[in-house]
N, C-alpha and C. Protein backbone atom coordinates (compact mmCIF):
# COMPACT_ATOMS: atom_id res chain seq x y z
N UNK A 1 19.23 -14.80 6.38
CA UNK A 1 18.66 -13.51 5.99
C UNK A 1 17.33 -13.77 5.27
N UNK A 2 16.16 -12.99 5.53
CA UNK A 2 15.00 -13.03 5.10
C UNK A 2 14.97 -12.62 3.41
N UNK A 3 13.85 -13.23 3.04
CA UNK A 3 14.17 -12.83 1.37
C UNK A 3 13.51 -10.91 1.35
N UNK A 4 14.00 -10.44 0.66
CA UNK A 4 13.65 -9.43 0.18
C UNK A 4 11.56 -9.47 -0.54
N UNK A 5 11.13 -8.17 0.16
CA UNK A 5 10.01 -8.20 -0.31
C UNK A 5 10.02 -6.78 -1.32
N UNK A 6 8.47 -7.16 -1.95
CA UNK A 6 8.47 -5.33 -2.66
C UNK A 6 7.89 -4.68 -2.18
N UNK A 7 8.11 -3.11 -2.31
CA UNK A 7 8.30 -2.03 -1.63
C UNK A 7 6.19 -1.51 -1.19
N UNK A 8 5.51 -2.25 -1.81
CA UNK A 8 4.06 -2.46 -1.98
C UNK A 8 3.56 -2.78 -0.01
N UNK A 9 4.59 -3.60 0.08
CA UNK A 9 4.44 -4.07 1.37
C UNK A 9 4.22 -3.22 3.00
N UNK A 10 5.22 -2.26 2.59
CA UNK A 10 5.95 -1.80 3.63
C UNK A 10 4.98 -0.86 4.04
N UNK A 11 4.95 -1.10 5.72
CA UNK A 11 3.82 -0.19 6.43
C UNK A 11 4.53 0.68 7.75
N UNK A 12 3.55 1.41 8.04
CA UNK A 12 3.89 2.03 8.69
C UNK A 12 4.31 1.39 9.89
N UNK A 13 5.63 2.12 10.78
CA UNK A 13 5.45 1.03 12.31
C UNK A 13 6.88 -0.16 11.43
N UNK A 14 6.98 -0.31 10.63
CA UNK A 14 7.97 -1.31 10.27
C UNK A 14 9.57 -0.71 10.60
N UNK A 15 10.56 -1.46 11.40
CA UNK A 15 11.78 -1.35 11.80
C UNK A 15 12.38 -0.41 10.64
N UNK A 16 13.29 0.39 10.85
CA UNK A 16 14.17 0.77 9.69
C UNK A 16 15.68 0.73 10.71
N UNK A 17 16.30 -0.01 9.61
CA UNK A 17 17.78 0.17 10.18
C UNK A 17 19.04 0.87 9.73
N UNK A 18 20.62 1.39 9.84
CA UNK A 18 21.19 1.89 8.93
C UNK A 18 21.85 0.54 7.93
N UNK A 19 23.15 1.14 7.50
CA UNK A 19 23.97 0.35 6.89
C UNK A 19 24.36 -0.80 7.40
N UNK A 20 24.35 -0.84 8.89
CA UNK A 20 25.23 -1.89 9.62
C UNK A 20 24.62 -2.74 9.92
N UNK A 21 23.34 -2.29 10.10
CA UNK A 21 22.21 -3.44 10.54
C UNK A 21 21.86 -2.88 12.17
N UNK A 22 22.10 -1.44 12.72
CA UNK A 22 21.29 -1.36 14.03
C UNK A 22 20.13 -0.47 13.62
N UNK A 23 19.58 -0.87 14.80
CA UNK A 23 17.64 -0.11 14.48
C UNK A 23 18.33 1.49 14.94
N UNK A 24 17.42 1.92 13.89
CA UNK A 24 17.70 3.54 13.94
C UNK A 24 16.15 4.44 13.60
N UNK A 25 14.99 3.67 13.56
CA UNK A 25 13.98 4.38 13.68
C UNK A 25 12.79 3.21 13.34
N UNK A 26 11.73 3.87 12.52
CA UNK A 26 10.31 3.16 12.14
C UNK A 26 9.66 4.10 11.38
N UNK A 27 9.57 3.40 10.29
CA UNK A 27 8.53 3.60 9.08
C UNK A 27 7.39 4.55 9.64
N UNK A 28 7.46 6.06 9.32
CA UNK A 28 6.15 6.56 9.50
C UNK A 28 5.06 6.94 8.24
N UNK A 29 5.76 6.51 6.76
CA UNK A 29 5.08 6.84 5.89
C UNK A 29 5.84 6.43 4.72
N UNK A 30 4.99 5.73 3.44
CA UNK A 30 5.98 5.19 2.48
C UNK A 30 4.99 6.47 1.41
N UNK A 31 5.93 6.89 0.45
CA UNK A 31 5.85 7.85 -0.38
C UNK A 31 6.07 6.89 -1.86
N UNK A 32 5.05 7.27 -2.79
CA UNK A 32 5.16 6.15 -4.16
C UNK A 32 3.58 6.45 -4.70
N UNK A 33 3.59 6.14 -5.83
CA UNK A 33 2.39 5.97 -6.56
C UNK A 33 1.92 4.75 -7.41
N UNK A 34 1.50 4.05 -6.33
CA UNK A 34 1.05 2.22 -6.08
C UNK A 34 0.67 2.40 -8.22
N UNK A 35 -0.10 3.10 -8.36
CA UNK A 35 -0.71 2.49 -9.56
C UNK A 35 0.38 2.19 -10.77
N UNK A 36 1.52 3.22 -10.77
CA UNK A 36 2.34 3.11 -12.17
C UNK A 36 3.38 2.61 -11.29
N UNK A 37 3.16 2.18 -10.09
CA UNK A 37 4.64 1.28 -9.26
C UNK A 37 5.75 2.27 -9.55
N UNK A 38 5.58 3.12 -8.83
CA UNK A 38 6.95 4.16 -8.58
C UNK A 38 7.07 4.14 -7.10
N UNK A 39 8.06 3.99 -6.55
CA UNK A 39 8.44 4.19 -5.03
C UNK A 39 9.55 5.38 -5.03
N UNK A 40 8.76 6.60 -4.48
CA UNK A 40 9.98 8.05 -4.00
C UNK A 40 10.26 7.45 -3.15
N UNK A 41 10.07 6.93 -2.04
CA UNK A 41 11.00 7.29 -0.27
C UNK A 41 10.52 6.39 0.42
N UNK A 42 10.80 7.07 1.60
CA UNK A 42 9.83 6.83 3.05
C UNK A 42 9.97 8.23 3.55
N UNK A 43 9.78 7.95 4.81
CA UNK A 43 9.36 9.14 5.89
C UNK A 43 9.79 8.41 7.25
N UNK A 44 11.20 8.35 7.57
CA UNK A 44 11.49 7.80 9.02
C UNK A 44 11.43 8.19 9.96
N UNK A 45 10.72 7.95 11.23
CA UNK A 45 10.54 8.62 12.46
C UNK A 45 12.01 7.62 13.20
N UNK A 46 12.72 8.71 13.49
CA UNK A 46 13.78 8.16 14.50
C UNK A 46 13.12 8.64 16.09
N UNK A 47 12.37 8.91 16.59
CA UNK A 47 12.12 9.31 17.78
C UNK A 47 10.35 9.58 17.66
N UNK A 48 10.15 9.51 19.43
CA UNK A 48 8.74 9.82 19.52
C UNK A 48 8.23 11.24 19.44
N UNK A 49 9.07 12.14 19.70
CA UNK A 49 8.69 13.56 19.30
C UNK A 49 9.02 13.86 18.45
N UNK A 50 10.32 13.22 17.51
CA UNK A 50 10.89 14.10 16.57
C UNK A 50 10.20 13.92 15.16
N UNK A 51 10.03 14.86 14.40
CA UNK A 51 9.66 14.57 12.94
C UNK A 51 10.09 13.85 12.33
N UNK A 52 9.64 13.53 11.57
CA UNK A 52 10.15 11.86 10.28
C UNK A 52 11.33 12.95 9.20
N UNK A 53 12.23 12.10 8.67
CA UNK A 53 12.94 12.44 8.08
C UNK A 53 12.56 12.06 6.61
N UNK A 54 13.05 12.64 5.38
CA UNK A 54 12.48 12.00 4.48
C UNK A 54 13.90 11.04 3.55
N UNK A 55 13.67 10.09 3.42
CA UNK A 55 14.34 9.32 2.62
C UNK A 55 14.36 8.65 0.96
N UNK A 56 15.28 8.93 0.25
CA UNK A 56 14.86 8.72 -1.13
C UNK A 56 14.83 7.18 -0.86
N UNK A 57 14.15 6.99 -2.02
CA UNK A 57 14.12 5.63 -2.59
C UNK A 57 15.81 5.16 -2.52
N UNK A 58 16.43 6.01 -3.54
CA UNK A 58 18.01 6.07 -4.21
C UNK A 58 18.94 4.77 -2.69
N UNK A 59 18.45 5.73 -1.56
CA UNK A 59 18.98 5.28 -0.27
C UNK A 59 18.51 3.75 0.46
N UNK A 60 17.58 3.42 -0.01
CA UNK A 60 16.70 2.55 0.42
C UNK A 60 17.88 1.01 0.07
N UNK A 61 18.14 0.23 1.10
CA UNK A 61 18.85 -0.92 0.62
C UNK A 61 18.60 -2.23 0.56
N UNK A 62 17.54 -2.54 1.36
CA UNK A 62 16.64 -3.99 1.11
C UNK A 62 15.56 -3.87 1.81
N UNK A 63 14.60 -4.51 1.43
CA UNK A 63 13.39 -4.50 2.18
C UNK A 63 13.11 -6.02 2.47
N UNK A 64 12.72 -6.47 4.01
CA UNK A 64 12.33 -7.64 3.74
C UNK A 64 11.22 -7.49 4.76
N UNK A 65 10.43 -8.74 5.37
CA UNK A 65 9.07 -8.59 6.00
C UNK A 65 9.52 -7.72 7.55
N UNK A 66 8.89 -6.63 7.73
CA UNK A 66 8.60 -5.97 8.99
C UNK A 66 9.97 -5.04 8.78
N UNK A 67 10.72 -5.21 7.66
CA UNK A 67 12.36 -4.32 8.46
C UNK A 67 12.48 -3.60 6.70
N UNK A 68 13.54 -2.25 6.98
CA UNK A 68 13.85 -2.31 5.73
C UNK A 68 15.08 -1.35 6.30
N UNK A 69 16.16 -1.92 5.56
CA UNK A 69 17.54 -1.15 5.50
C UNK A 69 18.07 -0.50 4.42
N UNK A 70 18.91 0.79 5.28
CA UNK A 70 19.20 1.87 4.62
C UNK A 70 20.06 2.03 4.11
N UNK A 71 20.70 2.20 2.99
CA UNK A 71 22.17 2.63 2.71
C UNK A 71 22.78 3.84 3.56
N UNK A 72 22.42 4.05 4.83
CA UNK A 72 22.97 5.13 5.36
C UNK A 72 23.35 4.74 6.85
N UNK A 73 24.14 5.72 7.30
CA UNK A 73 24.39 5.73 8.86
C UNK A 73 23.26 6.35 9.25
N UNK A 74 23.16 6.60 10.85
CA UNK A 74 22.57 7.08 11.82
C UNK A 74 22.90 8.76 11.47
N UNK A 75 23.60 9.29 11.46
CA UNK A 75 24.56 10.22 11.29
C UNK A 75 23.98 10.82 10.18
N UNK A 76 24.31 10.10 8.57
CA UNK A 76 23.54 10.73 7.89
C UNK A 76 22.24 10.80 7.47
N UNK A 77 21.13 9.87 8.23
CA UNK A 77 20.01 10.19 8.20
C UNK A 77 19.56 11.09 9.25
N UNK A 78 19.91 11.69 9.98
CA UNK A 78 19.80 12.87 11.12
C UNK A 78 20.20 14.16 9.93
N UNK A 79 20.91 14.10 9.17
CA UNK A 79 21.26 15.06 8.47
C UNK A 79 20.02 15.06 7.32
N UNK A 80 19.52 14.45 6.91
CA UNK A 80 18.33 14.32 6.15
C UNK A 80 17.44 15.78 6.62
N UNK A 81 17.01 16.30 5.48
CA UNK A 81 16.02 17.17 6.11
C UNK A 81 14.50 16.46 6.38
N UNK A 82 13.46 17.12 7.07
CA UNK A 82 12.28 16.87 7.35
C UNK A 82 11.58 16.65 6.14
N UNK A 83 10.56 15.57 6.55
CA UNK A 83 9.75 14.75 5.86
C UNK A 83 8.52 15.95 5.54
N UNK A 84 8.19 16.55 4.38
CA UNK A 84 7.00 17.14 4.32
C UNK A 84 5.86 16.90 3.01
N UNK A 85 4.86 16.73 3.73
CA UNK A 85 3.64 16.41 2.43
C UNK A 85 4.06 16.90 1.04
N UNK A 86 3.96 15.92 0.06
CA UNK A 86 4.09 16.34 -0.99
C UNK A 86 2.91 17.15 -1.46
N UNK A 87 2.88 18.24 -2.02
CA UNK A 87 1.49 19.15 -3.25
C UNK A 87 1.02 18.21 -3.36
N UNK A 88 -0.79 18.75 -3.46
CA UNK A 88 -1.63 17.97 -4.17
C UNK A 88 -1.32 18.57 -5.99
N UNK A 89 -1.68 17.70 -6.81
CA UNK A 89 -1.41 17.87 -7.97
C UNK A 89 -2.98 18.63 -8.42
N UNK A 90 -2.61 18.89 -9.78
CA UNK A 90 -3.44 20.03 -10.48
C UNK A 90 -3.49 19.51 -11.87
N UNK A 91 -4.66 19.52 -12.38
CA UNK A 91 -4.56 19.27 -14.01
C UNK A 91 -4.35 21.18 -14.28
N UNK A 92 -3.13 21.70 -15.05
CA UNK A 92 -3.15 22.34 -15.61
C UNK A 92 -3.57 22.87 -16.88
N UNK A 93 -4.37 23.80 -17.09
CA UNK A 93 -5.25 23.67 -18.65
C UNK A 93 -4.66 25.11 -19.30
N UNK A 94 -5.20 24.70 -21.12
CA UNK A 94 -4.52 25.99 -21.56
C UNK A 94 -5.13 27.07 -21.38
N UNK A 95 -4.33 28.00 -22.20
CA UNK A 95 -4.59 29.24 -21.92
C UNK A 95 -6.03 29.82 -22.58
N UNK A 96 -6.77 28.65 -23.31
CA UNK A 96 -7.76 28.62 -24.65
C UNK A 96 -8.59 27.79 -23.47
N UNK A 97 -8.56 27.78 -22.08
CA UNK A 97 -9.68 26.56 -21.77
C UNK A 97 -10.94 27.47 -21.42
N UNK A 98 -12.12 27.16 -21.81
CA UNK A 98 -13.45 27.89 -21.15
C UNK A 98 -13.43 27.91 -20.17
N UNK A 99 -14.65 29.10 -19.66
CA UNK A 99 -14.68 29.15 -18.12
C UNK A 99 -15.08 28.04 -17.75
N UNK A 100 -16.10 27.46 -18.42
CA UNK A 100 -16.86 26.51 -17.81
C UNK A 100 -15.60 25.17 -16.94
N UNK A 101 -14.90 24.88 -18.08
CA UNK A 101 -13.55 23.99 -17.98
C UNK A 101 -12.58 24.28 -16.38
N UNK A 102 -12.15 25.93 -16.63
CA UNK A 102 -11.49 26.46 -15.56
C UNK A 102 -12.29 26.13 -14.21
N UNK A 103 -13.92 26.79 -14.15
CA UNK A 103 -14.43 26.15 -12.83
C UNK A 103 -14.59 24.89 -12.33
N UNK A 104 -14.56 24.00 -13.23
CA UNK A 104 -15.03 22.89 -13.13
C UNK A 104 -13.34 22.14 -12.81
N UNK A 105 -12.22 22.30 -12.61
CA UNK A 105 -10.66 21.98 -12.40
C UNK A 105 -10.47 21.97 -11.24
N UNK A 106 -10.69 23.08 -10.20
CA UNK A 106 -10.64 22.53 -8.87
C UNK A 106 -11.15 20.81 -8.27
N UNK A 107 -12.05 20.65 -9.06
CA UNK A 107 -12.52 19.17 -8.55
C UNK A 107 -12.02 18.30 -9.05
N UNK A 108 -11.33 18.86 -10.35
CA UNK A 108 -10.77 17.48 -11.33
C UNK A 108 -9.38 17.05 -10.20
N UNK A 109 -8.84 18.20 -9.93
CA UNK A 109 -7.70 17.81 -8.90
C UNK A 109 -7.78 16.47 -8.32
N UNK A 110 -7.01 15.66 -7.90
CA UNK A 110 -7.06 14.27 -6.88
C UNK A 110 -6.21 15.01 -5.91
N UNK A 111 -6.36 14.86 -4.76
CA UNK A 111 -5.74 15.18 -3.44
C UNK A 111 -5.41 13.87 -2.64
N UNK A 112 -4.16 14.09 -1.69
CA UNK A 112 -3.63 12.95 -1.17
C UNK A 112 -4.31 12.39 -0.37
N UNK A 113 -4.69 11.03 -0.41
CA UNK A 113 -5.33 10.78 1.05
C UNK A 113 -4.32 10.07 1.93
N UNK A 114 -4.15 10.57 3.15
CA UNK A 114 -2.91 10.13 4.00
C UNK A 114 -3.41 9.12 5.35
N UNK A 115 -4.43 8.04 4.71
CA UNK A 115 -4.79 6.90 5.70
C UNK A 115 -3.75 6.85 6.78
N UNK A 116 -2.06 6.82 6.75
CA UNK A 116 -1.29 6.01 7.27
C UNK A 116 -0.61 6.73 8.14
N UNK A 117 -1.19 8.13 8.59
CA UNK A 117 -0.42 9.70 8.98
C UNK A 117 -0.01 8.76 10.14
N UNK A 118 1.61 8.80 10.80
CA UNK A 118 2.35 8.50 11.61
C UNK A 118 2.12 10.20 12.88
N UNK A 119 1.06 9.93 13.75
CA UNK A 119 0.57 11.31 15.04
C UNK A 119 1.54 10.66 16.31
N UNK A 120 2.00 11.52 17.18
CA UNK A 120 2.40 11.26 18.24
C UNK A 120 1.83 9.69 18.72
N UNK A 121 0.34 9.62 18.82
CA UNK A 121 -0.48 8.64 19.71
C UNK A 121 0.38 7.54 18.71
N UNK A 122 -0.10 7.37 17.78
CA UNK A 122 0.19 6.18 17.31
C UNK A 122 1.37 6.02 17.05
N UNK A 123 2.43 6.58 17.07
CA UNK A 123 4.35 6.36 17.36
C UNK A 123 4.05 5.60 18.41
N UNK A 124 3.64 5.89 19.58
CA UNK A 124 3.42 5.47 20.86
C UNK A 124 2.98 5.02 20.88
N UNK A 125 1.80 4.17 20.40
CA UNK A 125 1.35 2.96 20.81
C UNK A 125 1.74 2.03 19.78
N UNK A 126 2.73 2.22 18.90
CA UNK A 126 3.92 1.35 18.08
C UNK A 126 4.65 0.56 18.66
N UNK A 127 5.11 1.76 19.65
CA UNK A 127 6.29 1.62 20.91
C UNK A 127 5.93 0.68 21.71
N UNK A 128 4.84 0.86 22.32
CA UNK A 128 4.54 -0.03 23.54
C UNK A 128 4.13 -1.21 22.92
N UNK A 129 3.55 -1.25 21.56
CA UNK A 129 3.50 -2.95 21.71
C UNK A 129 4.70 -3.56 20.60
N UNK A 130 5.72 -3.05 20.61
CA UNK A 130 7.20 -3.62 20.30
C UNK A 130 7.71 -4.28 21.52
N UNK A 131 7.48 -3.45 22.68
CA UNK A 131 8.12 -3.50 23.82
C UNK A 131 7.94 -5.58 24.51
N UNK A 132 8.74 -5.83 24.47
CA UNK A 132 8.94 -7.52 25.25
C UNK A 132 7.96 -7.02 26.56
């Protein structure tokens, strides 16, 4: 068995398997905030049309290079609901903030940047170069 890696690693396109050890999809998106090292989830695509499912961390059962297994069946990750963008976040200000402050907050916002978006094309050309 491969050693376990950290969760920093894991890219898109990487095997995901259930409990037992059979392949049951591929990494379409890891969910976490690299800077304070928090890992929420993933985002598993079990199929080429179907939407990614979202997976907690909680579920997550080893990670090692290219694979990472699930504490779950097939079964209950189909029961998983759909994977959807998390909110962009907002600095909320008080009720005492100037206008100047208030206009100037839309920009303070950080918004997600989603380099790693798992699109039809690229499921598929995942696929084909897995393929022997």
């Amino acid at each position: 068995m491969a050693d376990p890696v950290s969760w920093f690693l894991i890219e898109p396109g990487w095997k995901v398997v259930d409990a037992e050890g059979r392949p049951i999809g591929t990494v379409a998106e890891i969910v976490g905030d690299s800077a304070d090292d928090i890992f929420n989830g993933l985002a598993v695509s079990t199929g080429l049309l179907g939407r990614p499912h979202y997976v907690a961390a909680e579920s997550v059962a080893t990670i090692t290079e290219g694979s990472v297994q699930l504490a779950l069946s097939k079964a209950e990750l189909d029961s998983l609901g759909e994977y959807k963008e998390p909110p962009t976040t907002a600095q909320i200000l008080p009720d005492d903030a100037s206008r100047l402050q208030r206009i100037e907050q839309p920009f303070d916002a950080p918004i997600h940047d989603r380099p790693f978006r798992m699109n039809i094309v690229r499921r598929l050309l995942l696929r084909l170069r897995r393929r022997p």
